[in-house]
N, C-alpha and C. Protein backbone atom coordinates (compact mmCIF):
# COMPACT_ATOMS: atom_id res chain seq x y z
N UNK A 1 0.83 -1.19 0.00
CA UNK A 1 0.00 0.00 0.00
C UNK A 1 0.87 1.25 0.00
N UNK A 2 -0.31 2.55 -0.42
CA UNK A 2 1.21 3.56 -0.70
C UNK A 2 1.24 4.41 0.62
N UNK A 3 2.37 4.90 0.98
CA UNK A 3 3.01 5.42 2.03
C UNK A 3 1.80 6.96 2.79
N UNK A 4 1.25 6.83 3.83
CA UNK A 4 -0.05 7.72 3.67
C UNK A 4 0.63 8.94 4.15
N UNK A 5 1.74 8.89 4.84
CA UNK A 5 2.46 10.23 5.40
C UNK A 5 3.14 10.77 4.61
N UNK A 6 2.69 10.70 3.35
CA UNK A 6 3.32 11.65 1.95
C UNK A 6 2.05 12.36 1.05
N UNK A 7 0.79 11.61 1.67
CA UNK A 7 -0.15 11.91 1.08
C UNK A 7 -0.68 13.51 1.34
N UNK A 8 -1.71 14.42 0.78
CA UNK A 8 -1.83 15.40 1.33
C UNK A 8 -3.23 15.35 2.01
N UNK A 9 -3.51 16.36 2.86
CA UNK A 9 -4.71 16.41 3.45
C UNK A 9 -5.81 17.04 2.55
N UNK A 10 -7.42 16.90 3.02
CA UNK A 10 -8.00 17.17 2.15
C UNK A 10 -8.41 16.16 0.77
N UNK A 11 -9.46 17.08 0.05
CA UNK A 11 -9.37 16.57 -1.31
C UNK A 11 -10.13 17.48 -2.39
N UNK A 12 -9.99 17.20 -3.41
CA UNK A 12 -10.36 17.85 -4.73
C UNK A 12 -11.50 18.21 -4.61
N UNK A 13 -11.90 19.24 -5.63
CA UNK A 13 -13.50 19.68 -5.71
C UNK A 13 -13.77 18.54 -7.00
N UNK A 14 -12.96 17.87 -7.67
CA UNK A 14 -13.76 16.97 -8.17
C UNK A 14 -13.79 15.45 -7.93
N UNK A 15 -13.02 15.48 -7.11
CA UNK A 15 -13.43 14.28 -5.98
C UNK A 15 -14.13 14.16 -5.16
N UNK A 16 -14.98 15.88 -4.53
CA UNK A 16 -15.78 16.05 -3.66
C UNK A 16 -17.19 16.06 -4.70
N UNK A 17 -17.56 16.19 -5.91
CA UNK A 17 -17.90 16.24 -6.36
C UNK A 17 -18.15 14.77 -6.93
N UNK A 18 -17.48 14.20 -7.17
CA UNK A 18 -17.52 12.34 -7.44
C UNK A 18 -18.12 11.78 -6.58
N UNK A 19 -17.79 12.16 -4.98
CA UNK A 19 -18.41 11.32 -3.81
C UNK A 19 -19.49 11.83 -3.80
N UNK A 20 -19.81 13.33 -3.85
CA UNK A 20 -21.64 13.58 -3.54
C UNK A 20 -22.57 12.86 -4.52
N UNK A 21 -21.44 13.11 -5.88
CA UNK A 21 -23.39 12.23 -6.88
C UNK A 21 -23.07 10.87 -6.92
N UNK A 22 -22.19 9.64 -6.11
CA UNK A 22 -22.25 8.73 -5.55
C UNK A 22 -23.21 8.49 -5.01
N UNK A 23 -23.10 9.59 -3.43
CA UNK A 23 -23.88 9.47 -2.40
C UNK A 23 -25.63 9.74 -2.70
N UNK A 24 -25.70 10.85 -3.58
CA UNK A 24 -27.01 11.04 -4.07
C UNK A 24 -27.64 9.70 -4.97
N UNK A 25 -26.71 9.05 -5.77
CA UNK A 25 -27.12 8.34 -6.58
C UNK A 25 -27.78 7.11 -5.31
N UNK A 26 -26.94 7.19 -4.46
CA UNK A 26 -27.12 5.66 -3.46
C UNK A 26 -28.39 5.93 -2.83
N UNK A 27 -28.75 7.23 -2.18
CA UNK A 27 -29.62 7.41 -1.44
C UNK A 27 -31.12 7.16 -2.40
N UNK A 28 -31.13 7.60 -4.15
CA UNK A 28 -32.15 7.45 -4.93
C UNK A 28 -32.09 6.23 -4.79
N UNK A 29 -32.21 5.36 -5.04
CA UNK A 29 -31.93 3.82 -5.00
C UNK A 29 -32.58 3.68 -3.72
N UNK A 30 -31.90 3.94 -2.72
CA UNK A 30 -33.28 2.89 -1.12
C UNK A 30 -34.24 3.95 -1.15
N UNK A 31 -34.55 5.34 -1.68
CA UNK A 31 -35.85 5.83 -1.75
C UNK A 31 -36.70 5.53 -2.20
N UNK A 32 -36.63 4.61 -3.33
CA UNK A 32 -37.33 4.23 -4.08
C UNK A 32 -37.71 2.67 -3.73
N UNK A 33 -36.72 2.38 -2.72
CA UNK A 33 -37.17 0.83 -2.17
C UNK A 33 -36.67 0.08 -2.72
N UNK A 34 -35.53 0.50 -3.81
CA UNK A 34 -34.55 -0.44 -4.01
C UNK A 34 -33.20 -0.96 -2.91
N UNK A 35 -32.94 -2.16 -3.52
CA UNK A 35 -31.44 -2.86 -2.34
C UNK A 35 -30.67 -1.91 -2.97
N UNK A 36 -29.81 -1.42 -2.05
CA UNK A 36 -28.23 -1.21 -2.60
C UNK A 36 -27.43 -1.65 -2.51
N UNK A 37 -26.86 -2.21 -3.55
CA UNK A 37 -25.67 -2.89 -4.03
C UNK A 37 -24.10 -1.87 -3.62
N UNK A 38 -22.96 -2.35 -3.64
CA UNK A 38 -22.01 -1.64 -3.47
C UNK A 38 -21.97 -0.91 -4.98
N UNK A 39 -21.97 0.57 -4.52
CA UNK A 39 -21.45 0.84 -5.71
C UNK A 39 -20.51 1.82 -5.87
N UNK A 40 -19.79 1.76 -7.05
CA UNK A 40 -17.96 2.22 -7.37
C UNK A 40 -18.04 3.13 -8.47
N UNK A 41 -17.44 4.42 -7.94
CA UNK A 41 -17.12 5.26 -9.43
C UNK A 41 -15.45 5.34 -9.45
N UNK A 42 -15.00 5.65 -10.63
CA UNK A 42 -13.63 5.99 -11.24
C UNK A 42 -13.65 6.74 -11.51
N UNK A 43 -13.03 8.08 -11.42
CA UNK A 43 -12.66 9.30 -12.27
C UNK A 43 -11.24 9.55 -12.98
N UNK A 44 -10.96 9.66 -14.17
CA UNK A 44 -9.90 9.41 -14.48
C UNK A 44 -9.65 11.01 -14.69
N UNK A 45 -8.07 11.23 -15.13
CA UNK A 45 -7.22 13.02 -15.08
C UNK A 45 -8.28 13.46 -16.25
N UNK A 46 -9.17 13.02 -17.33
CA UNK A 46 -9.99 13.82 -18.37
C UNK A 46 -11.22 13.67 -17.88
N UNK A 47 -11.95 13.55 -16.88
CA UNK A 47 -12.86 13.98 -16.01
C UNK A 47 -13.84 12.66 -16.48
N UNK A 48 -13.70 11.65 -17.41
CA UNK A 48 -14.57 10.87 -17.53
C UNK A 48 -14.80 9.69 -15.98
N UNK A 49 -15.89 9.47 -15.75
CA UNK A 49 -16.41 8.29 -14.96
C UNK A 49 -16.59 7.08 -14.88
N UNK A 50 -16.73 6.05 -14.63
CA UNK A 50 -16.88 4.64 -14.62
C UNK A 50 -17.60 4.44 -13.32
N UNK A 51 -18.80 4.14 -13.84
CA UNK A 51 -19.76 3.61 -12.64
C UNK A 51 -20.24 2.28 -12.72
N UNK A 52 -19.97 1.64 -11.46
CA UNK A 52 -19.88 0.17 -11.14
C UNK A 52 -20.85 -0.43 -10.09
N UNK A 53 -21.45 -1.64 -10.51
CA UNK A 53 -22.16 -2.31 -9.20
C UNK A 53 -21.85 -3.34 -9.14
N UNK A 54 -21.41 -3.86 -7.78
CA UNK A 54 -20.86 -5.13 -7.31
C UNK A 54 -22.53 -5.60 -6.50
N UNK A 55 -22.94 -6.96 -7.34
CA UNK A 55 -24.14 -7.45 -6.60
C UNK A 55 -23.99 -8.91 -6.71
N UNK A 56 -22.86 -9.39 -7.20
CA UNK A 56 -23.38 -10.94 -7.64
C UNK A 56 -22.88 -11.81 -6.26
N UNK A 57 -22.04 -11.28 -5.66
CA UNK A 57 -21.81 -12.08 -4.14
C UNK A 57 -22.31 -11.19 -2.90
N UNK A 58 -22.01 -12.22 -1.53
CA UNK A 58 -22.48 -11.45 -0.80
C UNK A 58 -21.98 -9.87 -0.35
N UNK A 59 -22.41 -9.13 0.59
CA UNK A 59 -21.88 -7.82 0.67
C UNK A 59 -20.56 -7.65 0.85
N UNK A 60 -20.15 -8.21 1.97
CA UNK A 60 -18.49 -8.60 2.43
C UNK A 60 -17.67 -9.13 0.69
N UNK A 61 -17.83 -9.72 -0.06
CA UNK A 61 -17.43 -10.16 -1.33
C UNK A 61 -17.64 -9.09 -2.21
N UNK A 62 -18.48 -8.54 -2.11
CA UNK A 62 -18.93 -7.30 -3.24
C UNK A 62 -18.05 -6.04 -2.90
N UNK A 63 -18.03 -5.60 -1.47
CA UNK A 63 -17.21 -4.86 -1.25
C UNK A 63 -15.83 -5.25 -1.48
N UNK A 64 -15.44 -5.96 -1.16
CA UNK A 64 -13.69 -5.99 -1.08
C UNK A 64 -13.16 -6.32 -3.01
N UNK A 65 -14.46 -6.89 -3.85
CA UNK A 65 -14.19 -6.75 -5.06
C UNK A 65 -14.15 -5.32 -5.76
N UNK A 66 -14.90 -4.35 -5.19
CA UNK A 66 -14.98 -2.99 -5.60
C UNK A 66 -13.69 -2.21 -5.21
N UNK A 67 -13.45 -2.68 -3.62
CA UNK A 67 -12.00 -1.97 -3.48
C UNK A 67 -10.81 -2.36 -4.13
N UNK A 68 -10.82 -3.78 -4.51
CA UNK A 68 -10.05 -4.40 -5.79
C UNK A 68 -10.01 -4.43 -6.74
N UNK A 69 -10.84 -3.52 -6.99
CA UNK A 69 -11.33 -2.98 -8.48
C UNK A 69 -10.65 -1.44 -8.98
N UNK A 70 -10.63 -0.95 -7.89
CA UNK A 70 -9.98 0.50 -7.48
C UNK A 70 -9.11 0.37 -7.81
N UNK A 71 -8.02 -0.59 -6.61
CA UNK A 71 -6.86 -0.17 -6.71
C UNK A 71 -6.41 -0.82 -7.78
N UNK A 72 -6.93 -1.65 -8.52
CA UNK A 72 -6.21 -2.01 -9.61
C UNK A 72 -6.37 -1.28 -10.86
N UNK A 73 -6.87 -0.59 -11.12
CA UNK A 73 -7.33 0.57 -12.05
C UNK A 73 -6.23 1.51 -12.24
N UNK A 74 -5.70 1.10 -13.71
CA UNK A 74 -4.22 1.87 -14.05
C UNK A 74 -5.05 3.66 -14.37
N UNK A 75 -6.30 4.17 -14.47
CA UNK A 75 -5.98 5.01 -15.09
C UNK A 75 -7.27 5.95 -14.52
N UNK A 76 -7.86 5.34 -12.91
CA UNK A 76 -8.52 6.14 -11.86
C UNK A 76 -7.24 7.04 -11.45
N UNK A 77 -8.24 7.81 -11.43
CA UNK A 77 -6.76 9.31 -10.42
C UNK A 77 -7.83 9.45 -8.81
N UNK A 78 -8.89 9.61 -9.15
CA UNK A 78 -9.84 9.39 -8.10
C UNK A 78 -10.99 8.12 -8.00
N UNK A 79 -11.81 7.98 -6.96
CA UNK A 79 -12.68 6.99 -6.52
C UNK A 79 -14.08 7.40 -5.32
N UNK A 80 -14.56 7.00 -5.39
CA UNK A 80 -15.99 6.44 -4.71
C UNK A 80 -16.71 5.44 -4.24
N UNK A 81 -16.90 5.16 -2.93
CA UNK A 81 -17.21 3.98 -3.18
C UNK A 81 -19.11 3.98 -2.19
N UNK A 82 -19.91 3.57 -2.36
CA UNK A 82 -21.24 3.59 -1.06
C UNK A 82 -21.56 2.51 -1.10
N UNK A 83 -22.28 2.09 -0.16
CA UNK A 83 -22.89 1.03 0.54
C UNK A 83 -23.72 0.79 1.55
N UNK A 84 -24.40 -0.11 1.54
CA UNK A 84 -25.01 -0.08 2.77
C UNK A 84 -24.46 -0.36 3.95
N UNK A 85 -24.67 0.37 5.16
CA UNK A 85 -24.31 -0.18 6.29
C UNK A 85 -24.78 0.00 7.63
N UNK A 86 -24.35 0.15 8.71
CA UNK A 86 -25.57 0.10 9.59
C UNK A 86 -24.13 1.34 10.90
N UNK A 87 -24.34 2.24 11.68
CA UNK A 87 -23.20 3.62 12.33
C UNK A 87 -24.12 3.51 13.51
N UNK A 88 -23.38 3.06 14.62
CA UNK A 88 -23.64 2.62 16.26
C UNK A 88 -23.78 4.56 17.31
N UNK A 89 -24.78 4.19 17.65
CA UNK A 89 -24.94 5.86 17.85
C UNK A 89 -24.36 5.95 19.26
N UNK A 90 -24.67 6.74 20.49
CA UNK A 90 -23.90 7.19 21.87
C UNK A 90 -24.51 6.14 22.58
N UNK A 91 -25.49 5.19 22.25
CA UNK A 91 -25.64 4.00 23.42
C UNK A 91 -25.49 3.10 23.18
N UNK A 92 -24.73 2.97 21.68
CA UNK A 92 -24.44 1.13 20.95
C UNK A 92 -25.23 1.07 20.43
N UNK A 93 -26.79 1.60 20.24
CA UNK A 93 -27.22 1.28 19.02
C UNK A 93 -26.96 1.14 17.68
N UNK A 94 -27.27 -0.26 16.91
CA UNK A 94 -27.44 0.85 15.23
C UNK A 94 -28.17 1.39 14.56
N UNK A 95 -28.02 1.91 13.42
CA UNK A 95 -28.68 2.86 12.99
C UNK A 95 -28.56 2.42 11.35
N UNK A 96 -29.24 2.33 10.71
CA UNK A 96 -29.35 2.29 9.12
C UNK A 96 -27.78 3.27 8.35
N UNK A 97 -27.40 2.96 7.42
CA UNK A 97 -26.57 4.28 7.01
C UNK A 97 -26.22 3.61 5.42
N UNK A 98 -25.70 5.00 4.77
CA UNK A 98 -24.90 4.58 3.37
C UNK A 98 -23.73 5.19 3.97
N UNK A 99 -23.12 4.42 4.14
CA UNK A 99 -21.09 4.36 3.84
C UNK A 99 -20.67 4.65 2.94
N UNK A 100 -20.03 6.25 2.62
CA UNK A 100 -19.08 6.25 1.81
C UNK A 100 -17.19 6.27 1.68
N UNK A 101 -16.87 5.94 0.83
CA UNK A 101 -15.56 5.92 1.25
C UNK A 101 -15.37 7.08 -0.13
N UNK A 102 -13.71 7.63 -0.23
CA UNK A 102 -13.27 8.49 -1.29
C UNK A 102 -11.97 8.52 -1.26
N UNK A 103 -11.62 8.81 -2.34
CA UNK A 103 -9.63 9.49 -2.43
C UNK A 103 -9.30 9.87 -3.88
N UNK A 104 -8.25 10.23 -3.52
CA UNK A 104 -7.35 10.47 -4.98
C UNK A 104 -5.94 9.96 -4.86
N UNK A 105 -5.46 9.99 -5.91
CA UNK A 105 -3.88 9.76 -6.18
C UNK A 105 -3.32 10.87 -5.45
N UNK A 106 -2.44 10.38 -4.34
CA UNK A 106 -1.98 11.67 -3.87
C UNK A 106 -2.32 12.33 -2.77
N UNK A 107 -3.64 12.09 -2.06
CA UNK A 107 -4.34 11.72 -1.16
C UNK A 107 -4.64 11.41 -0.29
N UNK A 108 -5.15 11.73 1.12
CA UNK A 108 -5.53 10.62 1.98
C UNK A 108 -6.98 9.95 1.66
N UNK A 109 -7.09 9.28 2.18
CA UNK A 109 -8.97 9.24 1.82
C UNK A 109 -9.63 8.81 3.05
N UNK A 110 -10.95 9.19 2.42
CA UNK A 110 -12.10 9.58 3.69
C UNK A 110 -12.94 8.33 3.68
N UNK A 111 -13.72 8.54 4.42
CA UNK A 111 -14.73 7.81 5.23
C UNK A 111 -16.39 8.73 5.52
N UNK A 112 -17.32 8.61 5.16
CA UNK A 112 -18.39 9.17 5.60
C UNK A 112 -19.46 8.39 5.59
N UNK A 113 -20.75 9.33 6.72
CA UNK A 113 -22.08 8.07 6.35
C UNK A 113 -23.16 9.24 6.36
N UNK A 114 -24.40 8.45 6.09
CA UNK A 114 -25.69 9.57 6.41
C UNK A 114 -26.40 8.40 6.54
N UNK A 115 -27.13 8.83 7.85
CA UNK A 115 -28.11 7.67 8.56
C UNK A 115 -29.01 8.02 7.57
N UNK A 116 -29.78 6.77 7.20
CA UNK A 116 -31.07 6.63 6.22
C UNK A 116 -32.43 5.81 7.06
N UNK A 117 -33.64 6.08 6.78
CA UNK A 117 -34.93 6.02 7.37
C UNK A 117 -35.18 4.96 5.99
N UNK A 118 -35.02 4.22 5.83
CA UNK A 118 -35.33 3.18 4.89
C UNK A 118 -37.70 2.86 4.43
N UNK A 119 -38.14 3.24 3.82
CA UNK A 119 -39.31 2.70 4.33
C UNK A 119 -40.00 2.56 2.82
N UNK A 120 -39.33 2.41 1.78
CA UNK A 120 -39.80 2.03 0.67
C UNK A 120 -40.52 2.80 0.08
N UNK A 121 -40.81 3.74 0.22
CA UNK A 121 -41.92 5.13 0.08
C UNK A 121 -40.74 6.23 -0.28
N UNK A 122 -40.62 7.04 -1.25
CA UNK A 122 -40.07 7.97 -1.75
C UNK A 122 -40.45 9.50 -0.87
N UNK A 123 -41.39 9.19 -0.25
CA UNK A 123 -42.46 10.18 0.32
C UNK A 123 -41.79 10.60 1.62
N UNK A 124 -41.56 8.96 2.30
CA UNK A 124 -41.53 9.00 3.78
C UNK A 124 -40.19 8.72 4.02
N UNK A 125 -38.86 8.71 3.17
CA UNK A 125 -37.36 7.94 2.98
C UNK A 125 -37.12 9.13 3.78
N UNK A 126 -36.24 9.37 4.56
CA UNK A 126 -35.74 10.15 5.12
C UNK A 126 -33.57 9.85 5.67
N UNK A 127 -33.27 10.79 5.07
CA UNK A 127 -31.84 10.53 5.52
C UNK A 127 -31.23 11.78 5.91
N UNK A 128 -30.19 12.09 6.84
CA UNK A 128 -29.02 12.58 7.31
C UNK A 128 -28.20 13.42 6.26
N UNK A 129 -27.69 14.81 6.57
CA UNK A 129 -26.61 15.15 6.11
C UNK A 129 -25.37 14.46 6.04
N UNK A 130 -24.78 14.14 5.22
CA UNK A 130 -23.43 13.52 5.64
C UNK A 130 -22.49 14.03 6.65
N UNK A 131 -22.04 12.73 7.16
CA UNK A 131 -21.00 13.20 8.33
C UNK A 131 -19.78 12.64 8.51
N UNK A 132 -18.74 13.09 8.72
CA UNK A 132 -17.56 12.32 8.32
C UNK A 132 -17.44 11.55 9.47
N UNK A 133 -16.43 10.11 8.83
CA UNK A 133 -16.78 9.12 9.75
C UNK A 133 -14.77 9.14 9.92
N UNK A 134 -14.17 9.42 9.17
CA UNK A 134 -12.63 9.29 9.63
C UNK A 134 -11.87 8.94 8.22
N UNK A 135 -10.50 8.95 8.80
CA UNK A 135 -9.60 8.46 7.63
C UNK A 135 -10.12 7.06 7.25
N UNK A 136 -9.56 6.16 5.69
CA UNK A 136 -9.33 5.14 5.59
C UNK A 136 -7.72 4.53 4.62
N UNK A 137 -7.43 3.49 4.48
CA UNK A 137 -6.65 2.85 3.70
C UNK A 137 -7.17 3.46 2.33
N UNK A 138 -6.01 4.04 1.92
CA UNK A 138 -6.28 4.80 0.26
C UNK A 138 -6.05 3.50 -0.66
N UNK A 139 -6.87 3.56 -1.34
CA UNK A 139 -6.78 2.43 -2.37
C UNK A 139 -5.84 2.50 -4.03
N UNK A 140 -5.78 4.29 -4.10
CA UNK A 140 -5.20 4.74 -5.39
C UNK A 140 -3.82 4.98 -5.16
């Protein structure tokens, strides 16, 4: 893995920009009462995208194929990744959430979630501002 104490802090407005219509894209999906699948964008240095869904194994399999998907990608400069997951609140509870992860070449990368109200109704879906959840292992 690459050395993270060379990486810089922060990140791009179009990496911040990659992770929000991720995150928007993920949240349309359980509003509508669809499953969410892991899903993966690429942004390469000419601003094009690659959007990906890992569904054919279980979640644990789907995810770690998406992050293996990343880092093996000769010609991502940035990434995205959401999912479903479930963010333990001040008494151990959990709580519903989409997990996102992000970075760039160069990079540290992030971690965020926004608790989601799941209820199959577009009407009544209710979710969270995003909130950062911490550093992670940069994949680029």
């Amino acid at each position: 893995m690459a050395d993270t104490d060379a990486r810089r802090d922060g990140v791009s407005q179009q990496t911040d920009e990659l992770a929000s219509a991720l995150l928007g894209r993920a949240l349309d999906v359980l509003a509508v009462g669809e499953d969410l699948h892991v899903l993966l964008a690429l942004g390469d240095e000419a601003g094009q995208v690659e959007s990906l869904e890992f569904a054919e194994d279980g979640p644990e399999e789907c995810l770690e194929g998406a992050r293996k998907k990343a880092a093996e990608s000769e010609h991502a400069v940035r990434y995205a990744l959401a999912y479903r997951g479930a963010i333990a609140d001040e008494q151990g509870a959990y709580q519903d959430a989409v997990i996102l992860e992000f970075g760039e070449r160069g990079y540290r990368s992030y971690s965020a979630y926004s608790l989601v109200d799941v209820t199959g109704d577009e009407d009544t879906f209710g979710w969270s501002e995003p909130a950062p959840a911490g550093e992670v292992e940069p994949l680029l």
